[in-house]
Protein backbone atom coordinates (compact mmCIF):
# COMPACT_ATOMS: atom_id res chain seq x y z
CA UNK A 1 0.00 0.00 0.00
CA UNK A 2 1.12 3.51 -1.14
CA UNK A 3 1.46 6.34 1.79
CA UNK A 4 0.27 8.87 -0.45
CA UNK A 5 0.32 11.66 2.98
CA UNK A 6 3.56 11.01 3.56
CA UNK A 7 4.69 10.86 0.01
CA UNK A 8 3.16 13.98 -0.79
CA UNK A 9 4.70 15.96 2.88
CA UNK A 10 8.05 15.48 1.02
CA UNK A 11 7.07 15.97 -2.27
CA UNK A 12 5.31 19.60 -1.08
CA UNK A 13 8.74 20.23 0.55
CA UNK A 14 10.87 19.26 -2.68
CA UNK A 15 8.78 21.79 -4.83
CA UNK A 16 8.98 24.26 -1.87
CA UNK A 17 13.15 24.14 -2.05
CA UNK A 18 13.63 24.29 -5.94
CA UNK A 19 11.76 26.89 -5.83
CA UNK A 20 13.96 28.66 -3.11
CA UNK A 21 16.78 27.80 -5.44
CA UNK A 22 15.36 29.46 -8.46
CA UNK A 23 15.00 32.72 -6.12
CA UNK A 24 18.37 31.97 -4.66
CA UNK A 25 19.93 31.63 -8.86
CA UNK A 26 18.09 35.08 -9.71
CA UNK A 27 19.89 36.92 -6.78
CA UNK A 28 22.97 35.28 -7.35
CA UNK A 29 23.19 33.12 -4.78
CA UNK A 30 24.65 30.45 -7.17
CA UNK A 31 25.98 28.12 -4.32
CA UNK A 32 23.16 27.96 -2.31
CA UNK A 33 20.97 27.97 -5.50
CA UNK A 34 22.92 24.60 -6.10
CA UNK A 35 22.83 23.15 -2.67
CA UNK A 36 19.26 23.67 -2.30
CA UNK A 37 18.80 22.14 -5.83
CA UNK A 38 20.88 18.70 -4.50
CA UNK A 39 18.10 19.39 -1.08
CA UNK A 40 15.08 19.31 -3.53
CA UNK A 41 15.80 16.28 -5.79
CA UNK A 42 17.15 14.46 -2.42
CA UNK A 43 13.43 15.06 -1.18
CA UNK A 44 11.78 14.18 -4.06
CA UNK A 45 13.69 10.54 -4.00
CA UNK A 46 12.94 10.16 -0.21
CA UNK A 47 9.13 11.15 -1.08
CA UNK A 48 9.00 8.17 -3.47
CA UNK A 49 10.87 5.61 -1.22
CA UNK A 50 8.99 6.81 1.85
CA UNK A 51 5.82 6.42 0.02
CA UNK A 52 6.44 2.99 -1.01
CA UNK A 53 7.27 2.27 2.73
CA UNK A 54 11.36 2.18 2.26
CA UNK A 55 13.27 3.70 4.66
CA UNK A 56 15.70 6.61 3.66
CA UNK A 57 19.01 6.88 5.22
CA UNK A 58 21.43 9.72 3.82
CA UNK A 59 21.98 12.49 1.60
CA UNK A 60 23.15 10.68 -1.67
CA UNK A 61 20.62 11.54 -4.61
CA UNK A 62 22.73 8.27 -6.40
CA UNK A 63 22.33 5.81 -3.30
CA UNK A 64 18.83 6.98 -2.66
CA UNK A 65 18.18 6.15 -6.54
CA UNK A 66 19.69 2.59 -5.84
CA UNK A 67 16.97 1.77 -3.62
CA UNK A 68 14.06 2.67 -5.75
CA UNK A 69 16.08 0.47 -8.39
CA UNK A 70 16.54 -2.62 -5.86
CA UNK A 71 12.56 -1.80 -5.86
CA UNK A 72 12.46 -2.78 -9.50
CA UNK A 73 12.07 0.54 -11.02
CA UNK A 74 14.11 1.57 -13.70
CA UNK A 75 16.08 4.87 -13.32
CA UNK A 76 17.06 6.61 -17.06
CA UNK A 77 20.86 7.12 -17.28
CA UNK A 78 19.91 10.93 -17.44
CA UNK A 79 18.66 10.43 -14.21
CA UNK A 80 21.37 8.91 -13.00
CA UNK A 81 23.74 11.83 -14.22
CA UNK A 82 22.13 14.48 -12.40
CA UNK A 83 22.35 12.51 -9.40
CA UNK A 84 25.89 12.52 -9.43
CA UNK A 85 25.87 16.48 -10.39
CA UNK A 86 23.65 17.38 -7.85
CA UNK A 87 25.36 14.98 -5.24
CA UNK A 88 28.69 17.32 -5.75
CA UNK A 89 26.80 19.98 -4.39
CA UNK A 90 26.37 18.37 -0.80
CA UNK A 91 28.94 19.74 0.97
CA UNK A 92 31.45 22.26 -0.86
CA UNK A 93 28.46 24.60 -1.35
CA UNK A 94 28.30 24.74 2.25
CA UNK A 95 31.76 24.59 4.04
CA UNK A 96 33.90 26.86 4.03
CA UNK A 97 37.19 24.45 4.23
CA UNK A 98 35.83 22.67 0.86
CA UNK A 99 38.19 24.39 -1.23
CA UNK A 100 41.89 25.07 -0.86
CA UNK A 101 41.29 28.47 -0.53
CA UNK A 102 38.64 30.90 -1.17
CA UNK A 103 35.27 30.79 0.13
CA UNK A 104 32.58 27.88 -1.34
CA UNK A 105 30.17 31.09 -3.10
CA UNK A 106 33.13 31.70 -5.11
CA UNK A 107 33.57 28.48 -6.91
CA UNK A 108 29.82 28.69 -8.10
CA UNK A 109 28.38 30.66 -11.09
CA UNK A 110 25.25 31.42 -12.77
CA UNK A 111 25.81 28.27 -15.61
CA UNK A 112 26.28 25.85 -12.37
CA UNK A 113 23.39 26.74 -10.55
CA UNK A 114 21.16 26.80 -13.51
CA UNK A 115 22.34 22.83 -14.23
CA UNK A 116 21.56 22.28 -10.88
CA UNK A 117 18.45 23.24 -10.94
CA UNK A 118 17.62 21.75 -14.41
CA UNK A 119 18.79 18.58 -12.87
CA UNK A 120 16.72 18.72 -9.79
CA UNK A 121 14.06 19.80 -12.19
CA UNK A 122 14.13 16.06 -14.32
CA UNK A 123 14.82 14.51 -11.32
CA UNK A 124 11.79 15.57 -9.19
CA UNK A 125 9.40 15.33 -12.63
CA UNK A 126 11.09 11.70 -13.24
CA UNK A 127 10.04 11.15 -9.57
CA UNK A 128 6.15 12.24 -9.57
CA UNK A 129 5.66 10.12 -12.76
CA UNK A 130 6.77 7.00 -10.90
CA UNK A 131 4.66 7.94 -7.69
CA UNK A 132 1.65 7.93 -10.31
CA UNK A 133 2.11 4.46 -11.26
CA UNK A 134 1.39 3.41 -7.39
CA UNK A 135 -1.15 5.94 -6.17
């Protein structure tokens, strides 16, 4: 049996944050633009797996993935590539030790953020297709 109310409490708070990121990419913000993308796509994932009863441990878009695959549904390689470009954005967009020197906003621009953010954008639409096929 689906949890569709518990599917749908992350789901509400995966739109919430890519949204937040697309204000966060028009003011520049590009890091945290990025991180929140990785945040948003990680919730979407986590909506689907929690939904389906799964538990979700961790922040990796690419492990999370692996569980809805060891479920039996298929993930697109495109899928699979923005979970690996999303899950560079855990940490470096956040700490300020990430980089050799410099501060983390400073290694981000307006290109990376907008992949991001694209990427959390196919991931989260990727996700609410395969929630559809169990509600």
């Amino acid at each position: 049996m689906f949890d569709i109310d518990e599917y749908e409490r992350w789901m509400k708070q995966a739109e919430y944050t890519l949204e937040s990121a697309k204000k966060d990419l028009l003011g520049g913000d590009y890091s945290w633009a990025s991180f929140k993308a990785q945040q948003a796509a990680e919730f979407s994932v986590k909506a689907l797996l929690y939904g389906l009863g799964i538990a979700a441990f961790g922040h990796s878009i690419g492990s999370l993935l692996r569980e809805l695959k060891n479920k039996g549904i298929q993930i697109d390689t495109d899928i699979e590539v923005c979970s690996r470009e999303l899950d560079r954005h855990y940490i470096p967009t956040r700490y300020a030790n990430a980089f050799y020197s410099g501060s983390p906003f400073e290694y981000y621009d307006e290109p990376t953020a907008k992949k991001a953010i694209d990427c959390a954008t196919k991931i989260i639409k990727f996700i609410k297709s395969e929630a559809r096929k169990w509600i």
